[in-house]
N, C-alpha and C. Protein backbone atom coordinates (compact mmCIF):
# COMPACT_ATOMS: atom_id res chain seq x y z
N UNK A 1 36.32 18.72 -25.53
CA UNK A 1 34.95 18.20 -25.68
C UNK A 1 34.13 18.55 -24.45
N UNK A 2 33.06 19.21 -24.80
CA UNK A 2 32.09 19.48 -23.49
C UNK A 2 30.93 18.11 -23.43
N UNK A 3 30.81 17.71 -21.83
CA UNK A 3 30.01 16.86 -21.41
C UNK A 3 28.72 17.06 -20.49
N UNK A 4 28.12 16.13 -20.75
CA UNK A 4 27.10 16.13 -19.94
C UNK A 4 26.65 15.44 -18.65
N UNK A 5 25.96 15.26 -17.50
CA UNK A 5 26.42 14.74 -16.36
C UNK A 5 24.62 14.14 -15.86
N UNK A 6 24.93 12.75 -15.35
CA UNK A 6 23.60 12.37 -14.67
C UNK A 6 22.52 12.91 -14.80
N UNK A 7 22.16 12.09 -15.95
CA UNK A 7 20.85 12.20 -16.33
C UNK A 7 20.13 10.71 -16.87
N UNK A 8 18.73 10.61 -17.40
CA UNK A 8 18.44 9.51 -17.72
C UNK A 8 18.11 9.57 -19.30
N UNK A 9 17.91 8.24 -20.05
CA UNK A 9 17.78 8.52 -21.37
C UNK A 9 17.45 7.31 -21.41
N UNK A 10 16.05 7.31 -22.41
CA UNK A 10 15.55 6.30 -22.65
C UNK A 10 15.70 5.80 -24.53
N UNK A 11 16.76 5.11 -24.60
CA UNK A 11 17.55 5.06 -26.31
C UNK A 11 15.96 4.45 -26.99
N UNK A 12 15.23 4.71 -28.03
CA UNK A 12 14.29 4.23 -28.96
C UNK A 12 14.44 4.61 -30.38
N UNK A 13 13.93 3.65 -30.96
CA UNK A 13 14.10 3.64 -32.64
C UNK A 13 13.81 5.09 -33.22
N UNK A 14 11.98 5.22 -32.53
CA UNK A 14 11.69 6.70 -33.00
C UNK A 14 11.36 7.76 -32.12
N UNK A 15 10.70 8.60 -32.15
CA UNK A 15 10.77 9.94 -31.47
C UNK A 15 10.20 9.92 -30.32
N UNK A 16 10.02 9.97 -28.96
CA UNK A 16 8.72 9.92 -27.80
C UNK A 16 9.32 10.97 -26.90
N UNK A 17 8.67 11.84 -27.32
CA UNK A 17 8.97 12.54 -25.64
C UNK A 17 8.68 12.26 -24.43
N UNK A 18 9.47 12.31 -23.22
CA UNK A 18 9.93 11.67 -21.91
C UNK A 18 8.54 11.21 -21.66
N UNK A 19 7.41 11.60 -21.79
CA UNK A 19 6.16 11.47 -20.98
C UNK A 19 5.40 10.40 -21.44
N UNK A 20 6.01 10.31 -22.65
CA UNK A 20 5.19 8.75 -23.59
C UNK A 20 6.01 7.12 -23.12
N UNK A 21 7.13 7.90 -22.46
CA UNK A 21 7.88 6.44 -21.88
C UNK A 21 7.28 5.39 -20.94
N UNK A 22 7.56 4.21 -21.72
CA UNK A 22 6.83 3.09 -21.07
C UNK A 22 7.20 2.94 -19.81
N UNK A 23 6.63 2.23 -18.63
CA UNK A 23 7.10 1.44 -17.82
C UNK A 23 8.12 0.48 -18.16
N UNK A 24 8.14 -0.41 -19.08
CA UNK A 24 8.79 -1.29 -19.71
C UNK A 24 9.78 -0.84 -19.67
N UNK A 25 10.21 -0.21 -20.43
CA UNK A 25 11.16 0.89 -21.66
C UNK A 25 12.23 0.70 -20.74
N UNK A 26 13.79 0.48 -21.19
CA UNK A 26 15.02 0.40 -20.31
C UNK A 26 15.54 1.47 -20.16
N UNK A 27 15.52 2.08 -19.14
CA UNK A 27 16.44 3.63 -18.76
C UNK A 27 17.52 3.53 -19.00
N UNK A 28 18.55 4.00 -19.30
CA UNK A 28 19.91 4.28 -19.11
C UNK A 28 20.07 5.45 -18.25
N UNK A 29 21.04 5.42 -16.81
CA UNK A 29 21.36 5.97 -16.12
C UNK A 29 22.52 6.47 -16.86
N UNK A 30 22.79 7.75 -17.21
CA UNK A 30 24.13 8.32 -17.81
C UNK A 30 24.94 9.05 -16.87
N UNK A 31 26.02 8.27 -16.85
CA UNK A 31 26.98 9.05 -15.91
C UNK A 31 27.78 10.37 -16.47
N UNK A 32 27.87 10.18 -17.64
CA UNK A 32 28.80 11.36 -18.62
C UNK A 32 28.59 11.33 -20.03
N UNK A 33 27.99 11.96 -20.94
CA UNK A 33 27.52 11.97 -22.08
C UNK A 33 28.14 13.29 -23.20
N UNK A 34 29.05 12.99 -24.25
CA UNK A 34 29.11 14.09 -25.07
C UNK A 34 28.29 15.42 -25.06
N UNK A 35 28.20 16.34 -25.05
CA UNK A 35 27.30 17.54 -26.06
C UNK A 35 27.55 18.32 -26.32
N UNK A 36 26.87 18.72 -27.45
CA UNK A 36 26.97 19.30 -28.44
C UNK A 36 26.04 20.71 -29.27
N UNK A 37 26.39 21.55 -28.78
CA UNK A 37 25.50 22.77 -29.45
C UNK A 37 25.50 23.00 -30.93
N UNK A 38 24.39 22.64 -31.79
CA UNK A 38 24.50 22.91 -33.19
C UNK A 38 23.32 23.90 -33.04
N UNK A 39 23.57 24.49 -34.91
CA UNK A 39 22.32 25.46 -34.85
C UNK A 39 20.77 24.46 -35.16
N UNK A 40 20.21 25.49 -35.23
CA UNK A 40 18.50 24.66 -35.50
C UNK A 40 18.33 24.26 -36.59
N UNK A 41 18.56 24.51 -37.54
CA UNK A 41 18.47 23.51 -38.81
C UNK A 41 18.99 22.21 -38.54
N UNK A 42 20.62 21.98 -38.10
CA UNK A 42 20.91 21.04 -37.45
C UNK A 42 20.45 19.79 -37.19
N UNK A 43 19.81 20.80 -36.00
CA UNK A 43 19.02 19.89 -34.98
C UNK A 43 17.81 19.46 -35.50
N UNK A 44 17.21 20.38 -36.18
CA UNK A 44 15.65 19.84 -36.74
C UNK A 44 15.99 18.69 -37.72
N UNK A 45 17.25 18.59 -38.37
CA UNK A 45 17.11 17.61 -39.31
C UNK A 45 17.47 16.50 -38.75
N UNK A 46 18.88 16.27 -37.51
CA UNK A 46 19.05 15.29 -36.53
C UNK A 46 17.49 14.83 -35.95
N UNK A 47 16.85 15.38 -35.70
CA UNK A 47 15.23 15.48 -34.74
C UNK A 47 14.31 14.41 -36.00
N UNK A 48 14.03 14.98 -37.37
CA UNK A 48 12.91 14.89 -38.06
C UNK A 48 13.57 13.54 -38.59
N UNK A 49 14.71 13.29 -39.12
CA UNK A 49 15.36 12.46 -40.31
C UNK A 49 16.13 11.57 -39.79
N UNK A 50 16.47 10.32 -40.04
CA UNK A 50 17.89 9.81 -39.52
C UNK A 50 18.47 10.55 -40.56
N UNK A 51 19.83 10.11 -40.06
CA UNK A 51 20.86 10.93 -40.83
C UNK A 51 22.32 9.96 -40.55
N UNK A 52 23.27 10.19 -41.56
CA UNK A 52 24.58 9.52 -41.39
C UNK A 52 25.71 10.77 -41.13
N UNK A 53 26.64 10.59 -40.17
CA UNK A 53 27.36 11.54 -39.87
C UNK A 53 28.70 10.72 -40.46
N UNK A 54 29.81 11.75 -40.09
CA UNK A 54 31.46 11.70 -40.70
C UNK A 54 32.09 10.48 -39.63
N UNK A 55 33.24 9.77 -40.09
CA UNK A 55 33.75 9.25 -39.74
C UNK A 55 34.76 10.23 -38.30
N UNK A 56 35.22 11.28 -38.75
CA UNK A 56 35.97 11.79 -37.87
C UNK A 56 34.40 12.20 -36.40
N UNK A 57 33.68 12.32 -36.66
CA UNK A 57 32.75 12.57 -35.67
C UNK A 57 32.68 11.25 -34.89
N UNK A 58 32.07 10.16 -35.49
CA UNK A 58 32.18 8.55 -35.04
C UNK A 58 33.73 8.69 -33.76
N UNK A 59 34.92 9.26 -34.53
CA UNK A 59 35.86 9.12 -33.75
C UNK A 59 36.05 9.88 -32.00
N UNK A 60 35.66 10.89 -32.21
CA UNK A 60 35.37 11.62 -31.06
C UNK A 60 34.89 11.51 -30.10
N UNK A 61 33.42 10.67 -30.31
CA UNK A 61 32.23 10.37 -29.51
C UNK A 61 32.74 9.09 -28.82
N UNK A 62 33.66 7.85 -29.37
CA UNK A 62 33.60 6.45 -29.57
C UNK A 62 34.12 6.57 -28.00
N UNK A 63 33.09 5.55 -27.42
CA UNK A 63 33.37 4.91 -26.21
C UNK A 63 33.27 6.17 -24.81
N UNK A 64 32.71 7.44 -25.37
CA UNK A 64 32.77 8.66 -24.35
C UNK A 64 31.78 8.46 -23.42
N UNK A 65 30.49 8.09 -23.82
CA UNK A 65 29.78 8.04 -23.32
C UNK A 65 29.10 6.98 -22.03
N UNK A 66 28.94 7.68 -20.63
CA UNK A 66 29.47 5.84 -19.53
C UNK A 66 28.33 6.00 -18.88
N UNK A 67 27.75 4.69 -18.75
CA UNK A 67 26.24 4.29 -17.75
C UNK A 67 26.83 3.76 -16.79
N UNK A 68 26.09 3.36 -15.80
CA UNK A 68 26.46 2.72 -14.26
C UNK A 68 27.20 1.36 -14.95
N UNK A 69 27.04 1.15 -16.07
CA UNK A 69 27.35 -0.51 -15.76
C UNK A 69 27.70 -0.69 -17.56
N UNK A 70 28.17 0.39 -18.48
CA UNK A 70 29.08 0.13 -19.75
C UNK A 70 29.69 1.30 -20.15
N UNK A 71 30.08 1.31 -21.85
CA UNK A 71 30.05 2.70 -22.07
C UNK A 71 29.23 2.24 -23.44
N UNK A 72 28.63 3.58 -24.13
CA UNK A 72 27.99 3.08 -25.26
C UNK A 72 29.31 3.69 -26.36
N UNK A 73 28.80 2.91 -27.24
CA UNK A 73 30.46 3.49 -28.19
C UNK A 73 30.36 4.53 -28.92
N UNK A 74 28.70 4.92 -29.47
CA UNK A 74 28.66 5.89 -30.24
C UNK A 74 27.16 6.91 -29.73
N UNK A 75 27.30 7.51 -28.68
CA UNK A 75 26.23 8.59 -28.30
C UNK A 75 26.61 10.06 -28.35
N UNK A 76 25.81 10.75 -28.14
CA UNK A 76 25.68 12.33 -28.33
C UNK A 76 24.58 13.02 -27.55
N UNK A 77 24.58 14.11 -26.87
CA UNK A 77 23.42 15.01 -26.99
C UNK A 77 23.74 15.86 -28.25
N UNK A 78 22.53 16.20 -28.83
CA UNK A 78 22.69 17.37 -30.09
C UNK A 78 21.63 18.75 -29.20
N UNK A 79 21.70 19.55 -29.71
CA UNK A 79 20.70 20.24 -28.49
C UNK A 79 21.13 22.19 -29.63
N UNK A 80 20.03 22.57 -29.51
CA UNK A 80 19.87 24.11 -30.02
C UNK A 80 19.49 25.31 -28.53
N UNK A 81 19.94 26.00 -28.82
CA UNK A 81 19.41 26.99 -27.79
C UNK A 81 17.57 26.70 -27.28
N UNK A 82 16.72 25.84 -28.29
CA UNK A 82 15.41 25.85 -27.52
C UNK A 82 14.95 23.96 -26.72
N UNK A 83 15.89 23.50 -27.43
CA UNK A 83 15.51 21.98 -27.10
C UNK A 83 16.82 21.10 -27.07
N UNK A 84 16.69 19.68 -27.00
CA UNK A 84 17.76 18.74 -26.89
C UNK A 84 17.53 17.25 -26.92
N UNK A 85 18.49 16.63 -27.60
CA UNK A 85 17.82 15.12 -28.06
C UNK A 85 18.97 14.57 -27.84
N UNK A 86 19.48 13.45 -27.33
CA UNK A 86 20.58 12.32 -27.14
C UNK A 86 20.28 11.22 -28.58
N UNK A 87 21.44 10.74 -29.03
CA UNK A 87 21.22 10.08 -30.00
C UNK A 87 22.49 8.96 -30.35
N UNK A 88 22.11 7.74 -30.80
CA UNK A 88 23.09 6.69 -30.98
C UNK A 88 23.43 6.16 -32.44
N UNK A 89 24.50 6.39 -32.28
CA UNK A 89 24.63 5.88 -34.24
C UNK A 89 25.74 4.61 -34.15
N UNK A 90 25.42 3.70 -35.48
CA UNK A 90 26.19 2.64 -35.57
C UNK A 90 27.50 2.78 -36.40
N UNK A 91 28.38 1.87 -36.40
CA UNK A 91 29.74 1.86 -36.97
C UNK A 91 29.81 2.49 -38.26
N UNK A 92 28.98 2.75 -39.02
CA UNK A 92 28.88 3.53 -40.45
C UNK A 92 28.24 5.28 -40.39
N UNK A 93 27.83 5.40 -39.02
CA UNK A 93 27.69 6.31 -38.18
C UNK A 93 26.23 7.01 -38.56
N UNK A 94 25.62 6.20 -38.83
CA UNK A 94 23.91 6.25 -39.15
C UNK A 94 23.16 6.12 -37.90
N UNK A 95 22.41 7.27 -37.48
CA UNK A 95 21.88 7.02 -36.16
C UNK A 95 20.47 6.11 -36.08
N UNK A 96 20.55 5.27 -34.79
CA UNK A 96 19.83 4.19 -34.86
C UNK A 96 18.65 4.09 -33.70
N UNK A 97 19.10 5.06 -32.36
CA UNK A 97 18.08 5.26 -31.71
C UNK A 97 18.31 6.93 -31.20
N UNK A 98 17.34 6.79 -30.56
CA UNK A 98 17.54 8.23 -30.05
C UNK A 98 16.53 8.12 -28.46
N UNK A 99 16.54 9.42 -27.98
CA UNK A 99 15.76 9.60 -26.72
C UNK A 99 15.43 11.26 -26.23
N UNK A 100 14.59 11.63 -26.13
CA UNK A 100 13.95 13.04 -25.09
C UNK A 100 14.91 12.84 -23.78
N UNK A 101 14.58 13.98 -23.29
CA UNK A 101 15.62 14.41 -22.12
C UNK A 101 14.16 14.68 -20.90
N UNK A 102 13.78 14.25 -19.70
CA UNK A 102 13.08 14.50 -19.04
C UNK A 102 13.40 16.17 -18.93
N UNK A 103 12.00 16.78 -18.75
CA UNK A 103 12.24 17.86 -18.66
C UNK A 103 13.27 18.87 -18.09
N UNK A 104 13.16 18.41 -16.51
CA UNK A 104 14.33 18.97 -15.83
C UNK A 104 15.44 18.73 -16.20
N UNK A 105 15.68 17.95 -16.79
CA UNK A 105 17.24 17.76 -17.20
C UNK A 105 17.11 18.45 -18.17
N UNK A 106 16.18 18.81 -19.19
CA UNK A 106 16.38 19.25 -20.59
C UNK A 106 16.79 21.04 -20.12
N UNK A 107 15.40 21.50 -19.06
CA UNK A 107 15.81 23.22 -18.81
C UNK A 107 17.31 23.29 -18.26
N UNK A 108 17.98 22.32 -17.39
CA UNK A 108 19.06 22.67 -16.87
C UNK A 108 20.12 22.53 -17.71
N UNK A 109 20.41 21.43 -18.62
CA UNK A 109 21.36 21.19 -19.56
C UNK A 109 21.30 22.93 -20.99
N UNK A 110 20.17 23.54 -20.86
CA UNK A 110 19.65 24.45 -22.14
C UNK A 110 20.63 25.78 -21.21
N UNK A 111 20.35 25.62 -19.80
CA UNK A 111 21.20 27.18 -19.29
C UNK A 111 22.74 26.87 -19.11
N UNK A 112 22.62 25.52 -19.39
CA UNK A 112 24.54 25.40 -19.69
C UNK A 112 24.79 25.41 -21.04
N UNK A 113 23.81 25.49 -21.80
CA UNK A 113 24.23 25.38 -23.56
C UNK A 113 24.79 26.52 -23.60
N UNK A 114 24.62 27.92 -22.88
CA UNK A 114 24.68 29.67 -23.23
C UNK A 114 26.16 29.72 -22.93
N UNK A 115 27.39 28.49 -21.96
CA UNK A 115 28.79 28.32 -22.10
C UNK A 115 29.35 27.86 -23.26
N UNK A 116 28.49 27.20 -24.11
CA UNK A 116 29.04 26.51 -25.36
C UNK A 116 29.15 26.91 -26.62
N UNK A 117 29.98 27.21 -27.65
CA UNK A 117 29.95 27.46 -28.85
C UNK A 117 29.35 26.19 -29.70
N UNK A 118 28.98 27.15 -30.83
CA UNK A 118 28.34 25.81 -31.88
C UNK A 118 29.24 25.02 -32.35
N UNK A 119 28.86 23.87 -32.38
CA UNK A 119 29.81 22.57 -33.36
C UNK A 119 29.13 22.84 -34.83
N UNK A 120 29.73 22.61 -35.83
CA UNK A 120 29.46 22.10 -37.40
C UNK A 120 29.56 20.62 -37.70
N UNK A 121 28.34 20.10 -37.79
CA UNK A 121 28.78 18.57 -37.86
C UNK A 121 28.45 18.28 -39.46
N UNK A 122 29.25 17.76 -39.68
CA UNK A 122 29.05 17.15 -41.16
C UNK A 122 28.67 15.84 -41.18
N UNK A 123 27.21 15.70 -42.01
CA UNK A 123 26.16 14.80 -41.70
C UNK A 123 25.20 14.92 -43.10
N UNK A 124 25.10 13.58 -43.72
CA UNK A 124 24.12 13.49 -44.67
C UNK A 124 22.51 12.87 -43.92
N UNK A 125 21.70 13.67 -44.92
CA UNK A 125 20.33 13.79 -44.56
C UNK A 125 19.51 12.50 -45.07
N UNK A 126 18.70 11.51 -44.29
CA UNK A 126 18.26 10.73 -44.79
C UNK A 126 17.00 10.74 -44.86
N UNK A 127 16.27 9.12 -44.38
CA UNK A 127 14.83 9.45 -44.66
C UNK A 127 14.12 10.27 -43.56
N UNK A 128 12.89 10.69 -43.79
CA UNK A 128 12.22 11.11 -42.75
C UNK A 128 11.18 10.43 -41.62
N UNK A 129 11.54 10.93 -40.71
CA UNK A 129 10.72 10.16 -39.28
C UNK A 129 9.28 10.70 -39.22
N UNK A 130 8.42 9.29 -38.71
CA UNK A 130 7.27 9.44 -38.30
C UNK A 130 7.75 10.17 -36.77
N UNK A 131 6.45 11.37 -36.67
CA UNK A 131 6.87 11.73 -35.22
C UNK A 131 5.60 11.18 -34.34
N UNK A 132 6.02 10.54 -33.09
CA UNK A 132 5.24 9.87 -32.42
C UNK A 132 3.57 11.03 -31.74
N UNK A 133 2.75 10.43 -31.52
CA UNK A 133 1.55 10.85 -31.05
C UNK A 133 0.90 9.65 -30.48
N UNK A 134 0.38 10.19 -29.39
CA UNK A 134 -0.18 9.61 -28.10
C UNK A 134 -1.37 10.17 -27.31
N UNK A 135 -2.44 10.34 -28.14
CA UNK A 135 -3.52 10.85 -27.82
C UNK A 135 -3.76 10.20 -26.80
N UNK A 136 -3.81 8.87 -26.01
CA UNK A 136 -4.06 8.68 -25.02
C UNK A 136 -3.62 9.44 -23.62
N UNK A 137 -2.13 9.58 -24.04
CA UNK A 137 -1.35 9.83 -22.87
C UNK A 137 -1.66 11.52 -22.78
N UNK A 138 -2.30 12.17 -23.92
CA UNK A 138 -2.12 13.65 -23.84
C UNK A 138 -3.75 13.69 -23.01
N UNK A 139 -5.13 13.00 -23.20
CA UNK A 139 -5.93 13.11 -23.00
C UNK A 139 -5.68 12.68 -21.22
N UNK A 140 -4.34 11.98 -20.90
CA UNK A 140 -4.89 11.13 -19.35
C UNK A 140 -3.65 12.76 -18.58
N UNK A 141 -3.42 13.26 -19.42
CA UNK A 141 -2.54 14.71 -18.85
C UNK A 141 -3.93 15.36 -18.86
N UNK A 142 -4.82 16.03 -19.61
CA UNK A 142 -5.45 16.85 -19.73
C UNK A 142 -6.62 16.48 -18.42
N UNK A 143 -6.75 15.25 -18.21
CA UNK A 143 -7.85 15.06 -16.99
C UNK A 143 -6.97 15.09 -15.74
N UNK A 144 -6.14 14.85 -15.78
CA UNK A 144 -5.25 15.20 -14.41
C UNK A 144 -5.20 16.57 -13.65
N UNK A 145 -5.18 17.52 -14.84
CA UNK A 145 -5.14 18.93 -14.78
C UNK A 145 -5.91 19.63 -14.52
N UNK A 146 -6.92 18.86 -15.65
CA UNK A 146 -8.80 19.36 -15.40
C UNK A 146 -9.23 18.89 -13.43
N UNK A 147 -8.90 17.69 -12.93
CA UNK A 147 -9.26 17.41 -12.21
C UNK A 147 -8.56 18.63 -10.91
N UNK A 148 -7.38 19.00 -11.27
CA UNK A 148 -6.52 19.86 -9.96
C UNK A 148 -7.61 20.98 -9.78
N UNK A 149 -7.29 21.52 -11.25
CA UNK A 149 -8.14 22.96 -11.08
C UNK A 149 -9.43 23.21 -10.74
N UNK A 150 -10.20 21.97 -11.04
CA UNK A 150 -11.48 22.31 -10.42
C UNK A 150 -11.64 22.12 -9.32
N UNK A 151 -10.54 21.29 -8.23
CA UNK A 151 -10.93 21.27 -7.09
C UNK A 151 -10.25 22.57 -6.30
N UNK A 152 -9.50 22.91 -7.30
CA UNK A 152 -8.74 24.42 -6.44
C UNK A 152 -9.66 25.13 -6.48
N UNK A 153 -10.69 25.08 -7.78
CA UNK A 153 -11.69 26.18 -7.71
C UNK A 153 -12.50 26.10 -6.97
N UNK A 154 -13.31 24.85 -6.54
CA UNK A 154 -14.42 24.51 -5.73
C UNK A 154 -13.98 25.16 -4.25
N UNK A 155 -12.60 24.54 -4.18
CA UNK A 155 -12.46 24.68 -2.22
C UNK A 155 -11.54 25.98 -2.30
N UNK A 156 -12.02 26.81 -3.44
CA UNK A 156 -11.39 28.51 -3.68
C UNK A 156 -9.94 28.70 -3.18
N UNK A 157 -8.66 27.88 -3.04
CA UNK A 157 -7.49 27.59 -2.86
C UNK A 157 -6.95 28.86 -4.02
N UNK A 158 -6.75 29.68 -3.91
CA UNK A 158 -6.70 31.11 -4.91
C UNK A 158 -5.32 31.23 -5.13
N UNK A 159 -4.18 30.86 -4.13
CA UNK A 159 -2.86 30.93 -4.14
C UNK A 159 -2.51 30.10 -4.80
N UNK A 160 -2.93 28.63 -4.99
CA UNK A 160 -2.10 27.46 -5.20
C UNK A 160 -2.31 27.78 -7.15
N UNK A 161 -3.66 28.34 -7.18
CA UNK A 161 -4.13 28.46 -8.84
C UNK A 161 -3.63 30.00 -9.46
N UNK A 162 -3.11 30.93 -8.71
CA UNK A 162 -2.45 31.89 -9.05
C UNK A 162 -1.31 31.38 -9.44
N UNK A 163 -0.62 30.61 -8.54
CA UNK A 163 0.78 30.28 -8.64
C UNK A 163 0.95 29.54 -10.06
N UNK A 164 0.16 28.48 -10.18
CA UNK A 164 -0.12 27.58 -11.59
C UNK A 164 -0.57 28.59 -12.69
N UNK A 165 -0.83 29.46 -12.27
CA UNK A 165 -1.45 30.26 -13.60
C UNK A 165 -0.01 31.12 -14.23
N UNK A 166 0.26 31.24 -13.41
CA UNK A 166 1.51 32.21 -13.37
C UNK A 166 3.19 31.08 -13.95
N UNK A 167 2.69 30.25 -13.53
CA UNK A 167 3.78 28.96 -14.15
C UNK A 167 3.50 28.90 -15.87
N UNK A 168 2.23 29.10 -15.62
CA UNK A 168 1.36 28.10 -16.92
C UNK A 168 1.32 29.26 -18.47
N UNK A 169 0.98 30.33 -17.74
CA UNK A 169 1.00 31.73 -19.27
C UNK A 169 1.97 32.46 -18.68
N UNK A 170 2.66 32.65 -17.48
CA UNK A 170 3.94 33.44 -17.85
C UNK A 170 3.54 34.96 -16.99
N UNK A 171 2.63 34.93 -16.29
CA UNK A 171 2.25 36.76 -16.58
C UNK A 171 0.92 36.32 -15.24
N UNK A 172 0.81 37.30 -14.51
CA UNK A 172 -0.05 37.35 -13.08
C UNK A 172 -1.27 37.36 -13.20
N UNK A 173 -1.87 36.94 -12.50
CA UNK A 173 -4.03 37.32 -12.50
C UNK A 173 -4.22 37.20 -11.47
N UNK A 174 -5.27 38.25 -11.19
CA UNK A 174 -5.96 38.27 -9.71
C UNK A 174 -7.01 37.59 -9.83
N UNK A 175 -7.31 37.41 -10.50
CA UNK A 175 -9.15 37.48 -10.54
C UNK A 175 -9.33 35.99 -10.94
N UNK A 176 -10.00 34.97 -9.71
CA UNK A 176 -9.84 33.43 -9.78
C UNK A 176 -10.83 33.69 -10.86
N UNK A 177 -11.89 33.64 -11.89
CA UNK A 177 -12.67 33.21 -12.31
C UNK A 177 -12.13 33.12 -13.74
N UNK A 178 -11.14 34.56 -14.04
CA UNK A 178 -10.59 34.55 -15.47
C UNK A 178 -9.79 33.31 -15.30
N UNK A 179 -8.66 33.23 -14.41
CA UNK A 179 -7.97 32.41 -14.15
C UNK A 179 -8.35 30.76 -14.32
N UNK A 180 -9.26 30.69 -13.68
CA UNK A 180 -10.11 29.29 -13.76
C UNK A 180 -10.69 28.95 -15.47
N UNK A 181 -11.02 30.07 -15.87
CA UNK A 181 -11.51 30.14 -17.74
C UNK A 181 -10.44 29.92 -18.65
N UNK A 182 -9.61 30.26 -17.88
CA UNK A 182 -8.55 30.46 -19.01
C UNK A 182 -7.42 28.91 -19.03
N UNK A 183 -7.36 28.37 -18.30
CA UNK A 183 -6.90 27.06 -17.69
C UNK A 183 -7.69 26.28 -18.54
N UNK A 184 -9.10 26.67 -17.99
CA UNK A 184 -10.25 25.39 -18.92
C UNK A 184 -10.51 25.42 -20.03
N UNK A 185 -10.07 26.67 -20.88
CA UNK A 185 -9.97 26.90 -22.65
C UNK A 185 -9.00 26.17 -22.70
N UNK A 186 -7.86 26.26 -22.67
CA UNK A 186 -6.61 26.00 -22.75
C UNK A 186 -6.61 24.35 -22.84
N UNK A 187 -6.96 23.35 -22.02
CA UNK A 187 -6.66 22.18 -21.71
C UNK A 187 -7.80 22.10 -22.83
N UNK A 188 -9.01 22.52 -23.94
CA UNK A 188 -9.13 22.21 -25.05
C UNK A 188 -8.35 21.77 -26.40
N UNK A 189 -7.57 22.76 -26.16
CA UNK A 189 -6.21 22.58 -26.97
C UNK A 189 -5.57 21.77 -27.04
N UNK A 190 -4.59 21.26 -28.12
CA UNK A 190 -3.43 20.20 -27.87
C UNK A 190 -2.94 20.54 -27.20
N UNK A 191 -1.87 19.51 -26.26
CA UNK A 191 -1.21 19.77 -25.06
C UNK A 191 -0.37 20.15 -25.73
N UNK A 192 0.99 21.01 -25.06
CA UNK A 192 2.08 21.51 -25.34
C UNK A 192 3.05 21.41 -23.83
N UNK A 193 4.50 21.72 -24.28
CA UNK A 193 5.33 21.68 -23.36
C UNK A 193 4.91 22.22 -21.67
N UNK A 194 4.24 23.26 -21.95
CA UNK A 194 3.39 24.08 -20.43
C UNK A 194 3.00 23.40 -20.36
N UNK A 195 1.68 22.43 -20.98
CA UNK A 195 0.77 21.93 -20.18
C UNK A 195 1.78 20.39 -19.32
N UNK A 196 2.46 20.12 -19.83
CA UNK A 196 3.27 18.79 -19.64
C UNK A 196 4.21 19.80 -18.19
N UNK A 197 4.77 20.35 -18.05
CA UNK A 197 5.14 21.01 -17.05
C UNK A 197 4.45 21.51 -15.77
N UNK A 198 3.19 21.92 -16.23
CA UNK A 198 2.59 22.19 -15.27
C UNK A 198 1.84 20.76 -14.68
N UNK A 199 1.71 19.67 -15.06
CA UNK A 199 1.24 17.93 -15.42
C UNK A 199 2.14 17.65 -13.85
N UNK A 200 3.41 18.21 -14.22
CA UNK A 200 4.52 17.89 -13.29
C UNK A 200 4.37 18.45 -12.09
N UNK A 201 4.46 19.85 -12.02
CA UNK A 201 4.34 20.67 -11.08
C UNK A 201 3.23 20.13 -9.96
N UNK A 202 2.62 19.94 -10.37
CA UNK A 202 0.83 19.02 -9.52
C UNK A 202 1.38 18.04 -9.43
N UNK A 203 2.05 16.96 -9.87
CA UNK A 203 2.30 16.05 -9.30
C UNK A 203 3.21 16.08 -8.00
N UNK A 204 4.75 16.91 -8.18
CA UNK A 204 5.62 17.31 -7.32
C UNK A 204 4.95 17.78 -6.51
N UNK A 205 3.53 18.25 -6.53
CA UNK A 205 3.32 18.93 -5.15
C UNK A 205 2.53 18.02 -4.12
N UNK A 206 2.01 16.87 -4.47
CA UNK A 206 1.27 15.81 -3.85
C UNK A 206 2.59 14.93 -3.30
N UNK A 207 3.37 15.14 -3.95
CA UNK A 207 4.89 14.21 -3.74
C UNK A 207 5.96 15.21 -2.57
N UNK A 208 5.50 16.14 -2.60
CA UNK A 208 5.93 17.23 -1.29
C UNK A 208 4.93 17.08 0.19
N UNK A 209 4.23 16.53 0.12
CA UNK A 209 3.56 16.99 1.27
C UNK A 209 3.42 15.76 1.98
């Protein structure tokens, strides 16, 4: 059985990615956690649906999984070559909560998935999940962002917004003004995983200095 190592996971009924997590919300510190490489159908249906898995699976998982202070009896990461979800199922092996992987843990756990072969889990498909949305929290990302870049632009800081640009689409620009346009189209848009990354990146860098 391949495992997983110190990370955090926040167990909930339905779907939130790491960034929608409350203050409230109880972390679980995971000291060692199952996982599991399935393909993407898989996973999209673990992701979209609860679902009930096999008894011999229930058996495998039972009691593997250890926090600072229990073990849970029935957890998992499930995870595809592009993403990854931790998930808890009860004694009939129907999963009951689940949790997002903070980012960094999610990219680092995805370049250890490329050691793992796929599992086949045998698993019936149930109902389907509302997937969570948080227009608040995407709109208080989008002014955070809006607010960096315009002051990089004002006090012409050209390195710090190259560097973000270059995080943010993947690919170089010289020229601050496209650079600055293209940032400010963009944060029109729904947010996506970049923009939530780069959310981070600006923060880590106020938290560096």
């Amino acid at each position: 059985m391949n495992y997983y190592y110190d990370i955090k996971l926040n167990f909930l009924e339905d779907n939130y990615m790491y960034y929608e997590w409350d203050k409230e919300d109880i972390i679980d510190e995971i000291n060692k956690i199952p996982l599991y490489q399935v393909d993407s159908t898989t996973f999209n249906d673990f992701l979209c649906h609860n679902v009930k898995v096999e008894s011999d699976f229930l058996e495998e998982i039972e009691n593997k999984t250890l926090t600072k202070h229990e073990k849970l009896k029935y957890a998992c990461i499930i995870a595809d070559k592009n993403s990854a979800y931790a998930y808890e199922f009860n004694d009939e092996g129907k999963t009951i909560t689940r949790s997002s992987l903070v980012l960094k843990d999610e990219l680092s756990l995805l370049e250890y998935l490329y050691t793992l072969s796929i599992k086949k889990i045998n698993y019936e498909k149930q109902e389907k999940l509302n997937i969570s949305k948080n227009p608040r929290l995407e709109e208080k990302i989008k002014k955070f962002i809006n607010l960096e870049i315009d002051k990089l632009y004002e006090e012409k800081r050209s390195d710090k917004l190259k560097f973000l640009y270059l995080e943010w689409f993947k690919t170089k620009e010289e020229n601050i003004d496209t650079i600055y346009q293209k940032m400010k189209n963009q944060l029109k848009k729904e947010i996506a995983e970049k923009e939530i990354n780069i959310w981070e990146i600006i923060k880590l860098s106020y938290n560096n200095v």
